[in-house]
N, C-alpha and C. Protein backbone atom coordinates (compact mmCIF):
# COMPACT_ATOMS: atom_id res chain seq x y z
N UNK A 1 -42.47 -59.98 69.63
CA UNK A 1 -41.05 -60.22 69.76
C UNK A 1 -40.25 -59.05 69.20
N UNK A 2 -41.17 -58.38 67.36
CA UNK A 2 -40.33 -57.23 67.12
C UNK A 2 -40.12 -55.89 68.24
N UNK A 3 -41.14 -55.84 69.03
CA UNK A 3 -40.98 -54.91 69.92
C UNK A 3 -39.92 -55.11 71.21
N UNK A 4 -40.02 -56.07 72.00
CA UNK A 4 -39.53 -56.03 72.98
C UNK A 4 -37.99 -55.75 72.46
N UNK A 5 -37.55 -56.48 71.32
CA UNK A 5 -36.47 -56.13 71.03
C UNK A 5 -35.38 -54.55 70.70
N UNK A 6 -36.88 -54.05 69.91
CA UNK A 6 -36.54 -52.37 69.75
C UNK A 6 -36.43 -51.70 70.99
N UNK A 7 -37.59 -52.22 72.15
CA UNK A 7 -37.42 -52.00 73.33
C UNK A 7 -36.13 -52.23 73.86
N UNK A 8 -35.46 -53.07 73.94
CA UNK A 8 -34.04 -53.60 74.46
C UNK A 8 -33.31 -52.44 73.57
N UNK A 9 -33.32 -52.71 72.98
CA UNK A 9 -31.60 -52.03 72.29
C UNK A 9 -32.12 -50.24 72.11
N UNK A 10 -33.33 -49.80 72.08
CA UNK A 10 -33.83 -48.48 72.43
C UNK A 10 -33.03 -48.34 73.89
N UNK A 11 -33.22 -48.91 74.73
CA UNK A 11 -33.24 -49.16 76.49
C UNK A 11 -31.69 -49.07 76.50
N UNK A 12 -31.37 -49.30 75.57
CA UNK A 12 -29.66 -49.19 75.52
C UNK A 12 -29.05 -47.68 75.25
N UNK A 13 -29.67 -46.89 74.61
CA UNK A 13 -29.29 -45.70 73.84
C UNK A 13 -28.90 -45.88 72.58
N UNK A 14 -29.25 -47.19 71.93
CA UNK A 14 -28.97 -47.28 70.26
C UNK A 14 -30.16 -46.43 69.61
N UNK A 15 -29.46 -45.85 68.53
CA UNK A 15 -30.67 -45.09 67.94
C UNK A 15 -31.68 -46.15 67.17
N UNK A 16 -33.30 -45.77 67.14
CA UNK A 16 -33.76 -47.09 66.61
C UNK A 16 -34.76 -46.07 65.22
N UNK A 17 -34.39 -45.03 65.20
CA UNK A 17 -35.18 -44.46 64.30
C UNK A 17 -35.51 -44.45 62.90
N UNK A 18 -34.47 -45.50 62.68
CA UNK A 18 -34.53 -45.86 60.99
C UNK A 18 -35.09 -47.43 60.78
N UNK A 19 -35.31 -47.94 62.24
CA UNK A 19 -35.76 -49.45 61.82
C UNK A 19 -37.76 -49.42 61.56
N UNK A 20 -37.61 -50.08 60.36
CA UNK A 20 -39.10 -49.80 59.94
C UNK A 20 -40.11 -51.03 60.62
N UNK A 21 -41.14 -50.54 61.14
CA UNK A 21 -42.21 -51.52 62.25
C UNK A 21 -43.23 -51.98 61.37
N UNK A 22 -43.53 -53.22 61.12
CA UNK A 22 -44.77 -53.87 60.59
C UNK A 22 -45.81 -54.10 61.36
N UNK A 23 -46.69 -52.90 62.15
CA UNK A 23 -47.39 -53.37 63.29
C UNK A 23 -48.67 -54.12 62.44
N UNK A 24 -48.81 -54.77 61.47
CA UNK A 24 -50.02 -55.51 60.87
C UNK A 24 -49.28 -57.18 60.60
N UNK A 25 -47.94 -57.26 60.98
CA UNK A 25 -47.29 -58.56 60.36
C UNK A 25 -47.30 -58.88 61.89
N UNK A 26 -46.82 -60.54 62.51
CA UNK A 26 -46.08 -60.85 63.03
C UNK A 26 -44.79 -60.97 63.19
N UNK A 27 -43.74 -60.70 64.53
CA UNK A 27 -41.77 -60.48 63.63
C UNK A 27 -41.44 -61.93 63.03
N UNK A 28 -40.89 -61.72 62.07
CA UNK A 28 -40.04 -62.89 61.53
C UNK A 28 -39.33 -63.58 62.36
N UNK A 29 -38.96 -64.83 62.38
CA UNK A 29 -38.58 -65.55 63.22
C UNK A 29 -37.58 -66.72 62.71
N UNK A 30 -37.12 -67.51 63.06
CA UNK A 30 -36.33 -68.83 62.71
C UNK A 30 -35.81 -69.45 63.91
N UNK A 31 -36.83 -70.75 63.91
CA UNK A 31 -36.26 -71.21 65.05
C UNK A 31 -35.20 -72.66 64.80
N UNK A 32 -34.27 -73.16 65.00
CA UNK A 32 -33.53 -73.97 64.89
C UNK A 32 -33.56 -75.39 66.09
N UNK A 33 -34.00 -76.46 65.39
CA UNK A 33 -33.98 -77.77 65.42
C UNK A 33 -32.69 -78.71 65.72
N UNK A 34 -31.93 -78.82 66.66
CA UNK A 34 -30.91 -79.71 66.99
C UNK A 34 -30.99 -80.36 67.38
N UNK A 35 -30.18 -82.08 66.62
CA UNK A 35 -30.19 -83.29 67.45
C UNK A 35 -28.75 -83.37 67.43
N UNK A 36 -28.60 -84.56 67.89
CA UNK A 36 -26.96 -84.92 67.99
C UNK A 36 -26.92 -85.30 66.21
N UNK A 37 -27.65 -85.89 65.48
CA UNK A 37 -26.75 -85.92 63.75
C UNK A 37 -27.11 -84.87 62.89
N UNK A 38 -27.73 -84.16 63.16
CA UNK A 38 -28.68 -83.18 62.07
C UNK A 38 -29.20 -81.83 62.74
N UNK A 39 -30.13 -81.51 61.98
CA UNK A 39 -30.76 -80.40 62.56
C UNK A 39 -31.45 -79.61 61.33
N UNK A 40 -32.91 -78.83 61.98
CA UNK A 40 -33.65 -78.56 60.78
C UNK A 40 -33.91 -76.87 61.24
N UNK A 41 -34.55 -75.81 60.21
CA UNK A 41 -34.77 -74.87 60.95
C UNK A 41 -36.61 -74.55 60.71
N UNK A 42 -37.08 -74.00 61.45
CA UNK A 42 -38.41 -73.79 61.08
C UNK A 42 -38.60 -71.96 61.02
N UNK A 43 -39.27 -71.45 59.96
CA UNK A 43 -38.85 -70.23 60.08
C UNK A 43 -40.05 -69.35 59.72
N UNK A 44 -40.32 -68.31 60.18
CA UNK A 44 -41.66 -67.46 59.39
C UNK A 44 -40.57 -65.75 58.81
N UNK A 45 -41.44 -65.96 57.65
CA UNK A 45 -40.75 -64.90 57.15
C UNK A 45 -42.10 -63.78 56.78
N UNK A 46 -42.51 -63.21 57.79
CA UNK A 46 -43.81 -62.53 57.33
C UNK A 46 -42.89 -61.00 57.02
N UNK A 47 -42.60 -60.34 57.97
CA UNK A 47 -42.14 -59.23 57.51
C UNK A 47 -40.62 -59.06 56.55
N UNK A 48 -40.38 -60.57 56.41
CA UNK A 48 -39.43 -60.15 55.60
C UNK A 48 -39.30 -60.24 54.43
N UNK A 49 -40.78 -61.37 53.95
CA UNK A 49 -40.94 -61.24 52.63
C UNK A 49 -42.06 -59.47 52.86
N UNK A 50 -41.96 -58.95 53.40
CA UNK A 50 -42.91 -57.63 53.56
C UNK A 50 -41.96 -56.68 53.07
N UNK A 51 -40.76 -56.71 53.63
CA UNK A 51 -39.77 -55.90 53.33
C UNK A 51 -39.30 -55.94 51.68
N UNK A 52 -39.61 -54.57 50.94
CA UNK A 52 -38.89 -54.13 50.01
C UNK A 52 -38.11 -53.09 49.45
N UNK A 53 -37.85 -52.65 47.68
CA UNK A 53 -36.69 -51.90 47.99
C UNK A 53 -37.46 -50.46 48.19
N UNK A 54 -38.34 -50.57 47.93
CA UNK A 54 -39.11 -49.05 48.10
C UNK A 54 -38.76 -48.60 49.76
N UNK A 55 -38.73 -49.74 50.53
CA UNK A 55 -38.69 -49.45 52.09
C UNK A 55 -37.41 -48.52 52.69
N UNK A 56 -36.24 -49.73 51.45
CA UNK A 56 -34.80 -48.98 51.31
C UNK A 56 -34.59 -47.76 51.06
N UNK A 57 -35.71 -47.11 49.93
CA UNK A 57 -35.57 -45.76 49.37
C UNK A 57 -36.15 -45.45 50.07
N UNK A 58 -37.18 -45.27 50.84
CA UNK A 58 -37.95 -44.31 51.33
C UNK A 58 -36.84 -43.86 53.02
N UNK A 59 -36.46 -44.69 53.02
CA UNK A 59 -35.75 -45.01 54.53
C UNK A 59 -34.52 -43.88 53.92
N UNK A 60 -33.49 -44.53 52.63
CA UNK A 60 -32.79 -43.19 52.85
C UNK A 60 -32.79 -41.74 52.40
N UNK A 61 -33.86 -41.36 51.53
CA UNK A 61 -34.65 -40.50 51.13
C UNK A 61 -35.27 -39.62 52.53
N UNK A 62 -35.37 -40.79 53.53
CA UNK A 62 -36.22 -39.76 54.78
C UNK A 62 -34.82 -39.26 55.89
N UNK A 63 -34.11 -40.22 56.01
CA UNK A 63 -32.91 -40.19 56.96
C UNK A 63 -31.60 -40.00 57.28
N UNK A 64 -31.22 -40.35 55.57
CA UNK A 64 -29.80 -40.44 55.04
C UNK A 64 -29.04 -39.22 54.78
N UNK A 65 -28.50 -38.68 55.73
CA UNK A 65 -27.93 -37.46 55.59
C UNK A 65 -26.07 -37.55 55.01
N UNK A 66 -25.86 -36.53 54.54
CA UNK A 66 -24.20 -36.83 53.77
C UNK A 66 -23.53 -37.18 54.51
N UNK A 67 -23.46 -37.02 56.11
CA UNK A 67 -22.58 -36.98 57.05
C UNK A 67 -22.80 -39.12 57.20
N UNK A 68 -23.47 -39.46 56.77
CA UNK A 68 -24.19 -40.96 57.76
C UNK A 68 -23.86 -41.94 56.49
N UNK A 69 -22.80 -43.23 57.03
CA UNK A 69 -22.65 -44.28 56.31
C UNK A 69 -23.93 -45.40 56.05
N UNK A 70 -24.28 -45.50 54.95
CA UNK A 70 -25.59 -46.64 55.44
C UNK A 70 -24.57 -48.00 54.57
N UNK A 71 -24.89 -49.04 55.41
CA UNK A 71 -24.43 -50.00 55.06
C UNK A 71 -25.41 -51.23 54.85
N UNK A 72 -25.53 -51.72 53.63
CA UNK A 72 -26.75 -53.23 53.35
C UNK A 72 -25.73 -54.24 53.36
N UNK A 73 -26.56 -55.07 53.87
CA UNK A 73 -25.56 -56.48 54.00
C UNK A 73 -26.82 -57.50 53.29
């Protein structure tokens, strides 16, 4: 799923060169549960409990040039 997506928005002309690939994880996911009173979510978080801050540093340490806003949300 992480691919086809990089695929898509690559396929667009977005730059994808700073998004980091877990090709040993499955992509994280969350899928959401709706009834008419409630609703639950079911979710895998493999690469995102994978993701840390070393990933952050290394990412703007490799990419982050003076000219380029990086923004964490």
């Amino acid at each position: 799923m992480g691919q086809s997506l990089l695929d898509q928005v690559s396929g667009q002309g977005f730059p994808t060169d700073s998004i980091k690939m877990f090709s040993n994880l499955p992509s994280s996911v969350c899928i959401v549960l709706s009834g008419p009173a409630d609703r639950a979510f079911v979710s895998c978080y493999s690469t995102t409990d994978a993701f840390t801050t070393r990933d952050l540093r290394e990412q703007v340490e490799n990419s982050v040039s003076r000219d380029t806003m990086l923004r964490v949300t």
